[in-house]
N, C-alpha and C. Protein backbone atom coordinates (compact mmCIF):
# COMPACT_ATOMS: atom_id res chain seq x y z
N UNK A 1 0.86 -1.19 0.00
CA UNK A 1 0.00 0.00 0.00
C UNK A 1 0.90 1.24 0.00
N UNK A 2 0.66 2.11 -1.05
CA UNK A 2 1.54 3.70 -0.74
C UNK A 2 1.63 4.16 0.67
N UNK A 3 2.78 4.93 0.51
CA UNK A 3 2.76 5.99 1.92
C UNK A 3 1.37 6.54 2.18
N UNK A 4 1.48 6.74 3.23
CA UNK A 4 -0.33 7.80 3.63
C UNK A 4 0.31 8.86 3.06
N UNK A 5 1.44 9.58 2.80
CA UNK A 5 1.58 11.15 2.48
C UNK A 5 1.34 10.99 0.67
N UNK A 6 1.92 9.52 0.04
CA UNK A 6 1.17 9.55 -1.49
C UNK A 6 -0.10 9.60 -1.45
N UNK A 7 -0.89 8.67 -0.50
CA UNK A 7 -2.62 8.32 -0.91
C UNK A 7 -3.20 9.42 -0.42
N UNK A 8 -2.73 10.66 0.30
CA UNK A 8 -3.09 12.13 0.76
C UNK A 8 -3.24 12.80 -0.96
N UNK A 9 -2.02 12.48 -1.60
CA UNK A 9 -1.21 13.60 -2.16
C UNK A 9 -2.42 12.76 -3.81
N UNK A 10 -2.55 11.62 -3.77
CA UNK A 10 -3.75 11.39 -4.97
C UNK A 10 -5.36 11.29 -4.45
N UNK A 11 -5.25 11.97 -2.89
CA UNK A 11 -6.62 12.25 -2.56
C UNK A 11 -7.12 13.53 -2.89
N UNK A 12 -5.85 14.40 -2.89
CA UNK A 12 -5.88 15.98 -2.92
C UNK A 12 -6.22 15.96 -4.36
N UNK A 13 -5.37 15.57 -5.07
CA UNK A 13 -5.08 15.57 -6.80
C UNK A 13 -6.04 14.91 -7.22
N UNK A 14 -7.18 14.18 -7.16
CA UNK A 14 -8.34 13.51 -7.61
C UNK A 14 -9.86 14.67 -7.18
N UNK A 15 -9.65 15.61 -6.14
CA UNK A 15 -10.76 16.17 -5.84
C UNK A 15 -10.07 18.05 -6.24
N UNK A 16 -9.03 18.09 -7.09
CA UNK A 16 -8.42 19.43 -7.29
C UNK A 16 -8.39 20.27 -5.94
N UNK A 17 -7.58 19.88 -5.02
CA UNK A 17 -7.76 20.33 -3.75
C UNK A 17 -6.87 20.83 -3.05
N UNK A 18 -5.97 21.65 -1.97
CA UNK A 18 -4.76 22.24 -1.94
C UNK A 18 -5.02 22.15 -0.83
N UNK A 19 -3.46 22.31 0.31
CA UNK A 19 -3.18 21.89 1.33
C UNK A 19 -2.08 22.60 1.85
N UNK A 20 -2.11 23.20 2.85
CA UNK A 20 -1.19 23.91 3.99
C UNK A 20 -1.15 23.20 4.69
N UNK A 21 0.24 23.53 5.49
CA UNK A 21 0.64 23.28 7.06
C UNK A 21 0.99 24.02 7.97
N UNK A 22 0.77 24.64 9.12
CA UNK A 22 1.37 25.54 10.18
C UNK A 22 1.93 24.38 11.43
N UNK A 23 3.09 24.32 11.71
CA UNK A 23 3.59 23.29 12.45
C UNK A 23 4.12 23.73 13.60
N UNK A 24 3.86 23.52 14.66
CA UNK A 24 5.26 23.88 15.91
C UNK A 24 5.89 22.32 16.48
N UNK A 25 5.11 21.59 16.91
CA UNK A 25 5.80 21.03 17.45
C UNK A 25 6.88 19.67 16.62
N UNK A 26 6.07 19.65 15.49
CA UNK A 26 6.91 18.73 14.26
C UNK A 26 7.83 19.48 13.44
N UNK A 27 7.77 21.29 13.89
CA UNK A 27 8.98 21.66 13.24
C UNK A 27 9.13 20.88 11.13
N UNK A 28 8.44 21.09 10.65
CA UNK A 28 8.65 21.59 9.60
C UNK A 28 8.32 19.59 8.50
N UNK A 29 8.41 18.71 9.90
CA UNK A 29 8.25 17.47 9.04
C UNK A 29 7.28 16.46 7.96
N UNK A 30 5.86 17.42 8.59
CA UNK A 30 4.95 17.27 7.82
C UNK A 30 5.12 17.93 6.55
N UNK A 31 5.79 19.05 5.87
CA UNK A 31 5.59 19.20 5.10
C UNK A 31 6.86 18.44 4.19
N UNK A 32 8.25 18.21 4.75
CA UNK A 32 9.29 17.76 4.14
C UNK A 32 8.49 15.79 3.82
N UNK A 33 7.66 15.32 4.63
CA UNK A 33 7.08 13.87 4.26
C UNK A 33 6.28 14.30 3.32
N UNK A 34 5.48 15.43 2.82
CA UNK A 34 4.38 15.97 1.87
C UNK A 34 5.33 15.73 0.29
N UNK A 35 6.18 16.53 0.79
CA UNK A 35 6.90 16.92 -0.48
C UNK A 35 8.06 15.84 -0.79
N UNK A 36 8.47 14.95 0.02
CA UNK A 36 8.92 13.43 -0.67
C UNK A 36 7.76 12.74 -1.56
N UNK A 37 7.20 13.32 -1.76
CA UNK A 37 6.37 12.65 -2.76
C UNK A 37 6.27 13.52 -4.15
N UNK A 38 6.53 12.80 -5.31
CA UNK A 38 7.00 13.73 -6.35
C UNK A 38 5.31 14.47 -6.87
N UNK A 39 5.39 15.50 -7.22
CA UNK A 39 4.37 16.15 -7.98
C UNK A 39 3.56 16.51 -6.53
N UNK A 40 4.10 16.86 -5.41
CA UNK A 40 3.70 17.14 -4.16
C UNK A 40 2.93 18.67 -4.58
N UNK A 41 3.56 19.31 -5.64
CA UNK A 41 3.44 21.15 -6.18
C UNK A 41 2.14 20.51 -6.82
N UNK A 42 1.63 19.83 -7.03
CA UNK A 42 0.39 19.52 -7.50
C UNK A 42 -0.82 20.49 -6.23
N UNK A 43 -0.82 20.34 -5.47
CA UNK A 43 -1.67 20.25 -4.35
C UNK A 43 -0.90 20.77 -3.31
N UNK A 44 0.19 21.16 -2.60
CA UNK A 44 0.95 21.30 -1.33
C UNK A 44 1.14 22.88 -1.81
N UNK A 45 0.66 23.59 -0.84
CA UNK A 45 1.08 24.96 -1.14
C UNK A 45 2.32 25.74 -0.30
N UNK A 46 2.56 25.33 0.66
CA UNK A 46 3.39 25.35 1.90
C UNK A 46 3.19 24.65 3.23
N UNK A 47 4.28 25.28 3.81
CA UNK A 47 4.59 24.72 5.45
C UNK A 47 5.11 25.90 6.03
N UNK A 48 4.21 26.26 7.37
CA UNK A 48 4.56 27.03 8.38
C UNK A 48 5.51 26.82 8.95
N UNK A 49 6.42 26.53 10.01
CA UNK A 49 6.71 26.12 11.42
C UNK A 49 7.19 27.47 11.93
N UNK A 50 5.76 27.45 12.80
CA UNK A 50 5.35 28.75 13.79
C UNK A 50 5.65 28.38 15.15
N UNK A 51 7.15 27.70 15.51
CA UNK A 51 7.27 26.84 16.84
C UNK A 51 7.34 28.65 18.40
N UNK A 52 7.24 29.41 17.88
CA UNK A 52 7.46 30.74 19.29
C UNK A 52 6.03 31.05 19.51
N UNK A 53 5.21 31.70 20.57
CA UNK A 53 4.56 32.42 19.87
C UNK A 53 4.53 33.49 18.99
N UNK A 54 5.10 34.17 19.34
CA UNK A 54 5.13 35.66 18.25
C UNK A 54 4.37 34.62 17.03
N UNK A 55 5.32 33.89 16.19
CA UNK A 55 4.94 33.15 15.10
C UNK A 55 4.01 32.79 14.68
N UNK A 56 3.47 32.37 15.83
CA UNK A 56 1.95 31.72 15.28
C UNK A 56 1.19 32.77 15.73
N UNK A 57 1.24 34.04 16.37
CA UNK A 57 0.65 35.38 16.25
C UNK A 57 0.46 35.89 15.24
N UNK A 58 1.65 36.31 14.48
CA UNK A 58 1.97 36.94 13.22
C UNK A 58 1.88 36.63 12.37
N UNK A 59 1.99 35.10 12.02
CA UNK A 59 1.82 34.50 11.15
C UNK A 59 0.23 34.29 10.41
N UNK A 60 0.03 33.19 12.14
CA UNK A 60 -1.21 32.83 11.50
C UNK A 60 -2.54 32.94 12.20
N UNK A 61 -2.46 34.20 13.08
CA UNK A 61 -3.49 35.42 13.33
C UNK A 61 -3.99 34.73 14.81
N UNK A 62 -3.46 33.89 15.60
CA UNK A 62 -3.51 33.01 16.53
C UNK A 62 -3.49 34.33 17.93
N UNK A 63 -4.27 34.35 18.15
CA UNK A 63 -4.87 35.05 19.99
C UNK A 63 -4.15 35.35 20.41
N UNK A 64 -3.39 36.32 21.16
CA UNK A 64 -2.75 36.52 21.93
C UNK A 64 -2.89 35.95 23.35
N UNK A 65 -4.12 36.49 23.74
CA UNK A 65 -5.15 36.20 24.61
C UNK A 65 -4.96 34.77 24.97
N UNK A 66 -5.07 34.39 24.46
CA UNK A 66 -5.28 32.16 24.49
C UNK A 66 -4.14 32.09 24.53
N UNK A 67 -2.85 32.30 24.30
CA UNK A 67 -1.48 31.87 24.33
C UNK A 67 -1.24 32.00 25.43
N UNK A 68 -1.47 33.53 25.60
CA UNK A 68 -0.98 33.98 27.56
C UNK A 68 -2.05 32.62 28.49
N UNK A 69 -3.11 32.52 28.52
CA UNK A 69 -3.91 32.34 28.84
C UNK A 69 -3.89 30.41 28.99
N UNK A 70 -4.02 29.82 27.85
CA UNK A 70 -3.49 28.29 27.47
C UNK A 70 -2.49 27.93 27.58
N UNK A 71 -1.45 28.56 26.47
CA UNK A 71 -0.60 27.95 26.09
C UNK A 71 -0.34 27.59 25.03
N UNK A 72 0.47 27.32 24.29
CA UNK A 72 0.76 26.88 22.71
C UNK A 72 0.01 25.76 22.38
N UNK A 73 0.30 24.51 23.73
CA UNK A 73 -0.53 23.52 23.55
C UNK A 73 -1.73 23.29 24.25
N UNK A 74 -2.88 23.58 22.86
CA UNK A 74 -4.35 23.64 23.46
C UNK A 74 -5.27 23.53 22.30
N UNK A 75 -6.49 22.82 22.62
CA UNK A 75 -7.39 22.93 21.43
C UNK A 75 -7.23 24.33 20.93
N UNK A 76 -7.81 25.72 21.32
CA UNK A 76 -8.16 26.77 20.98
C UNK A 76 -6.92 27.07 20.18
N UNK A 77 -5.72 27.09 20.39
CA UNK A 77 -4.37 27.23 19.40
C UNK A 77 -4.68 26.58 18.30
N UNK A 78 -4.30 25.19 18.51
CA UNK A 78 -4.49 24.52 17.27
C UNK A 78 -5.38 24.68 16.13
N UNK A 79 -6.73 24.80 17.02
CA UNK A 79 -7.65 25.48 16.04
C UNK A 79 -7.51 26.66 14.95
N UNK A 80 -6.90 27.48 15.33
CA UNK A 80 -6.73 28.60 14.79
C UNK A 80 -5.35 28.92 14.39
N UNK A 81 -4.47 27.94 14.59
CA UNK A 81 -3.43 27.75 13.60
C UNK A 81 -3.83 27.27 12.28
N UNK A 82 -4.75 26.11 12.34
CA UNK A 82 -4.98 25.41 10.93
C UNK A 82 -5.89 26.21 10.13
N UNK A 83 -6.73 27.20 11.00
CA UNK A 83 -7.50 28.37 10.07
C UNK A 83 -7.15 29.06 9.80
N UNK A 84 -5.96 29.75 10.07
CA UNK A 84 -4.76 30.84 10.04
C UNK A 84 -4.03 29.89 8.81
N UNK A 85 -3.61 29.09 8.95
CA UNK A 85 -2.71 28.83 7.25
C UNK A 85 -3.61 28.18 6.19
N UNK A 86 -4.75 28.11 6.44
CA UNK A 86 -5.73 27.81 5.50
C UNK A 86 -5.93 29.24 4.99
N UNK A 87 -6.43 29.67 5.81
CA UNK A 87 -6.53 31.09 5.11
C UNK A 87 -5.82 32.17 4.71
N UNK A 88 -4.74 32.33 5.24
CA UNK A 88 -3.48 33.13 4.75
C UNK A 88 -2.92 32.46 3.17
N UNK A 89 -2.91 30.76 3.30
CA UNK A 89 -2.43 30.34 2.22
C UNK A 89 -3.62 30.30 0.87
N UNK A 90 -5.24 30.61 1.41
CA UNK A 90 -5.95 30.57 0.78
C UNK A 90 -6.29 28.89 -0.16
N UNK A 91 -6.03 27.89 0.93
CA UNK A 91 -6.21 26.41 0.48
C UNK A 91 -7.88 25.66 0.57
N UNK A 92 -7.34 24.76 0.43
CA UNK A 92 -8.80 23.69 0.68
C UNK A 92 -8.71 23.42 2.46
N UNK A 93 -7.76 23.11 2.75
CA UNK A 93 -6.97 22.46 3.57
C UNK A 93 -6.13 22.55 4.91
N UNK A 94 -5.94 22.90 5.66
CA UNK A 94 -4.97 23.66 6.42
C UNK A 94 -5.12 22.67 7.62
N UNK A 95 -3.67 21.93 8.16
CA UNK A 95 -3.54 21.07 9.48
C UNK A 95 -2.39 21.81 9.91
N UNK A 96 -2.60 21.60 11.27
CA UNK A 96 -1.72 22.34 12.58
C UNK A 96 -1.55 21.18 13.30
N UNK A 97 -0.14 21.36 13.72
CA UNK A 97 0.20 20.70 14.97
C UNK A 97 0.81 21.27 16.10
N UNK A 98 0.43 21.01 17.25
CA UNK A 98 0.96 21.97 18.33
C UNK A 98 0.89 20.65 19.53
N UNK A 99 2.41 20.91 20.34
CA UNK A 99 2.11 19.83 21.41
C UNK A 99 3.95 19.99 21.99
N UNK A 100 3.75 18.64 22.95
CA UNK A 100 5.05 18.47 23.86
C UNK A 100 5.70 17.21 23.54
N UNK A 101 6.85 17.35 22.83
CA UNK A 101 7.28 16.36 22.35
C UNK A 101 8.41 16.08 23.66
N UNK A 102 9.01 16.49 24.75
CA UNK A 102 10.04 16.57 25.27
C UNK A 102 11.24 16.16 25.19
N UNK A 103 11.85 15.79 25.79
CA UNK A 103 11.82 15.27 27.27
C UNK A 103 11.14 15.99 28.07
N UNK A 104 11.37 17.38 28.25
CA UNK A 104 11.05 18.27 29.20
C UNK A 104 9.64 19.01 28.62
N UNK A 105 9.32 19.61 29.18
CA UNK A 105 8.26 20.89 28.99
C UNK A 105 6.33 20.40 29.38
N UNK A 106 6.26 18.88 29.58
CA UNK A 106 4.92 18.58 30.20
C UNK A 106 4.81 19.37 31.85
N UNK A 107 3.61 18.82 32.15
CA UNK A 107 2.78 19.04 33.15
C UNK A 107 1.83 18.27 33.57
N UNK A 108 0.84 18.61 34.59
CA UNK A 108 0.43 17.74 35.21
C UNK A 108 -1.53 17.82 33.86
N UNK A 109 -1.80 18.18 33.35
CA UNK A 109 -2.37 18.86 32.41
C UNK A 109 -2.03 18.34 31.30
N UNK A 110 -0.99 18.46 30.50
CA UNK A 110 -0.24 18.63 29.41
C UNK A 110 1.10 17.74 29.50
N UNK A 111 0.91 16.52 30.18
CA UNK A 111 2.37 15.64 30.01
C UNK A 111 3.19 15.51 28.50
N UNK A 112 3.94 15.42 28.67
CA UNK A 112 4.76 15.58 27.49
C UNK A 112 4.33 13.94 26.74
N UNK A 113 4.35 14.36 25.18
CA UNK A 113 3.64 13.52 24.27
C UNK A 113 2.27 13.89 24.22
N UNK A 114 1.95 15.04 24.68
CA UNK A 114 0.54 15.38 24.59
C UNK A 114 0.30 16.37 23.15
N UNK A 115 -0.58 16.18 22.45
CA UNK A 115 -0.25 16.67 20.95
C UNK A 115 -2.09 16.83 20.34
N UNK A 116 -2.03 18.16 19.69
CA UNK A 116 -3.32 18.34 19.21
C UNK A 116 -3.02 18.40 17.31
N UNK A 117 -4.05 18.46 17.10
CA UNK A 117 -3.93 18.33 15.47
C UNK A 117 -4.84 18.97 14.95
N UNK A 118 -5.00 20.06 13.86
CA UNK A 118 -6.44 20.51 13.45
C UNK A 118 -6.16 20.35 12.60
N UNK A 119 -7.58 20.65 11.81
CA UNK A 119 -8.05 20.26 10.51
C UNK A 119 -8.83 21.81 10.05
N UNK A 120 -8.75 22.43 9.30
CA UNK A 120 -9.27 23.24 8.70
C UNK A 120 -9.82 23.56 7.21
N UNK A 121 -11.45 23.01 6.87
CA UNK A 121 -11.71 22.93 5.71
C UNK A 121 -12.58 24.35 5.50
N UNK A 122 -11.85 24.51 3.59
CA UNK A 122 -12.52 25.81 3.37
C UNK A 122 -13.67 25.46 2.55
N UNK A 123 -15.01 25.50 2.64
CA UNK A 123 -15.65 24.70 1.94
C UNK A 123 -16.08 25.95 0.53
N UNK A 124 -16.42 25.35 -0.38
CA UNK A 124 -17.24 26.40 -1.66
C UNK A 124 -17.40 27.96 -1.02
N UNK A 125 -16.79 29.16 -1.75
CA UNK A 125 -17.92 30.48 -1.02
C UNK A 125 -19.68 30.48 -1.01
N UNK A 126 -19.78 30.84 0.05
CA UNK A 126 -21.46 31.03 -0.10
C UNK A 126 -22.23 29.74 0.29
N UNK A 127 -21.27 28.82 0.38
CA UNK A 127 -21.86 26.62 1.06
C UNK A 127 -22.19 26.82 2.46
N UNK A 128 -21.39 27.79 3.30
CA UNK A 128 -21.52 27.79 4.97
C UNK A 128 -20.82 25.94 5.05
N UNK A 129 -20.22 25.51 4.31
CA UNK A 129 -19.23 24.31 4.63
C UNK A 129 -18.38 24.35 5.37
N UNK A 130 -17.66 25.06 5.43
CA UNK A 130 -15.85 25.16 6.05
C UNK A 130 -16.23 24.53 7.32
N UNK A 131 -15.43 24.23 7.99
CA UNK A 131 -15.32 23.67 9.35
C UNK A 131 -13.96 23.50 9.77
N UNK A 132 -13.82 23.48 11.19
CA UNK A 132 -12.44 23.13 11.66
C UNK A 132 -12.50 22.05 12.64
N UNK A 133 -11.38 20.49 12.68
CA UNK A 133 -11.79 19.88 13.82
C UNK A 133 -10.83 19.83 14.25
N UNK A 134 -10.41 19.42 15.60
CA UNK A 134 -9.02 19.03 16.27
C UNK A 134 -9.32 18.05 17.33
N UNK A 135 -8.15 17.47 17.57
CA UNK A 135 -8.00 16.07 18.03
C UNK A 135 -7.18 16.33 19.06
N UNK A 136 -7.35 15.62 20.01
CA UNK A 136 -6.01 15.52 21.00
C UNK A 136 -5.46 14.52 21.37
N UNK A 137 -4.12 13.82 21.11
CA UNK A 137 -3.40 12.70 21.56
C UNK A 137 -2.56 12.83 22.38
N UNK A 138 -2.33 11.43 23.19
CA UNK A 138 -1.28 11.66 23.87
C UNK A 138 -0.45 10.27 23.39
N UNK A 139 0.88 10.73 23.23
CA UNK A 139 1.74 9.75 22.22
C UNK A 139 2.79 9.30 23.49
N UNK A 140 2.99 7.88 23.36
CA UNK A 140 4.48 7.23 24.12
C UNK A 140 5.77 7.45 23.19
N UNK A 141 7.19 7.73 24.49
CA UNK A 141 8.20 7.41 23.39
C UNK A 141 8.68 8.78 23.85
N UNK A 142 10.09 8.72 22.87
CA UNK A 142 11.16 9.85 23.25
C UNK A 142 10.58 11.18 21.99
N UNK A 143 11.21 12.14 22.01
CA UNK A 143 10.97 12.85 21.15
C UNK A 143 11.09 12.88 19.70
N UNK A 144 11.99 11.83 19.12
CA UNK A 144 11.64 12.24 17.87
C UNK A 144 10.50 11.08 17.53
N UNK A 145 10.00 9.75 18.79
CA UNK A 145 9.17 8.84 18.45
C UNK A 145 7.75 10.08 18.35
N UNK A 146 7.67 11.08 19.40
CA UNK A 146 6.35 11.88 19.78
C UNK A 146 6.15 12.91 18.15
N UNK A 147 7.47 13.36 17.90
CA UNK A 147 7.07 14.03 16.61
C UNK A 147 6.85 12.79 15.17
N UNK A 148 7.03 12.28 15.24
CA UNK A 148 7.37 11.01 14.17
C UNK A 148 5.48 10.88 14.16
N UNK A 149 5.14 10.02 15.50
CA UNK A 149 3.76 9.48 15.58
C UNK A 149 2.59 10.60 14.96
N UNK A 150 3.11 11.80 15.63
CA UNK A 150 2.70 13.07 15.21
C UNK A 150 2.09 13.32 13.93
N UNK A 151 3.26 13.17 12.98
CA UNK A 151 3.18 13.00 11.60
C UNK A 151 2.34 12.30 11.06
N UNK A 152 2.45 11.21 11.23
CA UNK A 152 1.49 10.02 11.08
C UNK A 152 0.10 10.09 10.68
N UNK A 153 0.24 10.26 12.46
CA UNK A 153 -1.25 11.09 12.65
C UNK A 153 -1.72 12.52 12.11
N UNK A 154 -1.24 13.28 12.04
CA UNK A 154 -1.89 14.24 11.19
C UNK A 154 -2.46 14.15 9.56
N UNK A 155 -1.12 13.41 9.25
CA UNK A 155 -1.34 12.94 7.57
C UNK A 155 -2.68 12.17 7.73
N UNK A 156 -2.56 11.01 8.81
CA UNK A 156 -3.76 10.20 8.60
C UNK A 156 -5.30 11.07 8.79
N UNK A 157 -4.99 11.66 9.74
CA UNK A 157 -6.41 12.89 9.73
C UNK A 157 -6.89 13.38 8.66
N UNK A 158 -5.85 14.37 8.24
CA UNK A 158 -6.59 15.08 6.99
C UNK A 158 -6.99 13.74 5.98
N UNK A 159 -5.99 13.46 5.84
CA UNK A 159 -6.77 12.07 4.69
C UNK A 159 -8.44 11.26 5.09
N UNK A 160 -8.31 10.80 6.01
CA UNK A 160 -9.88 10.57 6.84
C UNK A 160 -10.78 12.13 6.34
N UNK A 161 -10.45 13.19 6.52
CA UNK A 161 -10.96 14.40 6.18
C UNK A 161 -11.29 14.67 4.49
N UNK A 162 -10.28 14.58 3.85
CA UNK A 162 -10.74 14.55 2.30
C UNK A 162 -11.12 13.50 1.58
N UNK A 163 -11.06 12.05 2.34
CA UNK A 163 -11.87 11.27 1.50
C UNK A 163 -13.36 11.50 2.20
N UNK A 164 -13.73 11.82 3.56
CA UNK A 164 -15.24 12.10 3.56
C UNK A 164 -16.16 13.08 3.00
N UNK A 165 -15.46 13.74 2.20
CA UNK A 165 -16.14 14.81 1.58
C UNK A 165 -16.65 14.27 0.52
């Protein structure tokens, strides 16, 4: 069976469909697994990695408010990271990842391997379609196992996401 980032990349390319990423805690890997796949410029419009806040402020229009307030890692972030590079990049598409890969930086809340994922669809103008969902996992393993699984899982999301349409 293909990679999930090919059967993404002829899910996108079968429904003419385009795809962003805004990343912090995978740092930039979702889009480098996107684009190992040849004719990735078919459908892949970019990759964020908004790992500070400022970044995912400036970038991709993400709360101030909720950062001070949450934290980087939180539904309400995530959310509005993946609507922030959906819409800045002007895609079909837009997934965020935000989370604690460590060793260090969990809590009693937020243990490290704790990881959210959104989904941000732009549906037709004028459909009232679009929607955003996010997920929250908590992953075993050292850090590059927590960003690795990460990956995985996000690719596998959106894909679950554009074949139900």
């Amino acid at each position: 069976m293909p990679h999930i980032a090919a059967r993404l990349g002829d899910a996108l390319r079968e429904r003419e469909q385009t795809l962003a990423t805004a990343e912090s805690c995978t740092g930039g890997l979702i889009g480098a697994r996107i684009t190992d796949v040849p004719g990735a410029s078919d459908y892949f419009d970019r990759s964020l990695v908004t790992y500070a806040y400022g970044a995912k402020e400036q970038l991709l229009g993400v709360n101030r408010e909720d950062l001070d307030a949450l934290g980087a890692v939180s539904e309400p972030v995530a959310r509005q990271m993946a609507q922030g590079v959906r819409d800045t990049a002007d895609v079909t598409w837009g997934v965020s990842t935000t989370g604690v890969a460590g060793p260090a930086g969990g809590t009693e809340e937020t243990p490290v391997g704790t990881v959210f994922v959104g989904i941000a669809y732009a549906g037709p103008w004028g459909s009232e379609s679009s929607y955003t969902t996010v997920e929250r996992y908590e992953f075993d393993g050292d850090r590059a196992t927590v960003r690795e699984k990460t990956v995985e899982q996000a690719l596998s999301d959106v894909l679950d996401e554009v074949e139900s349409q």
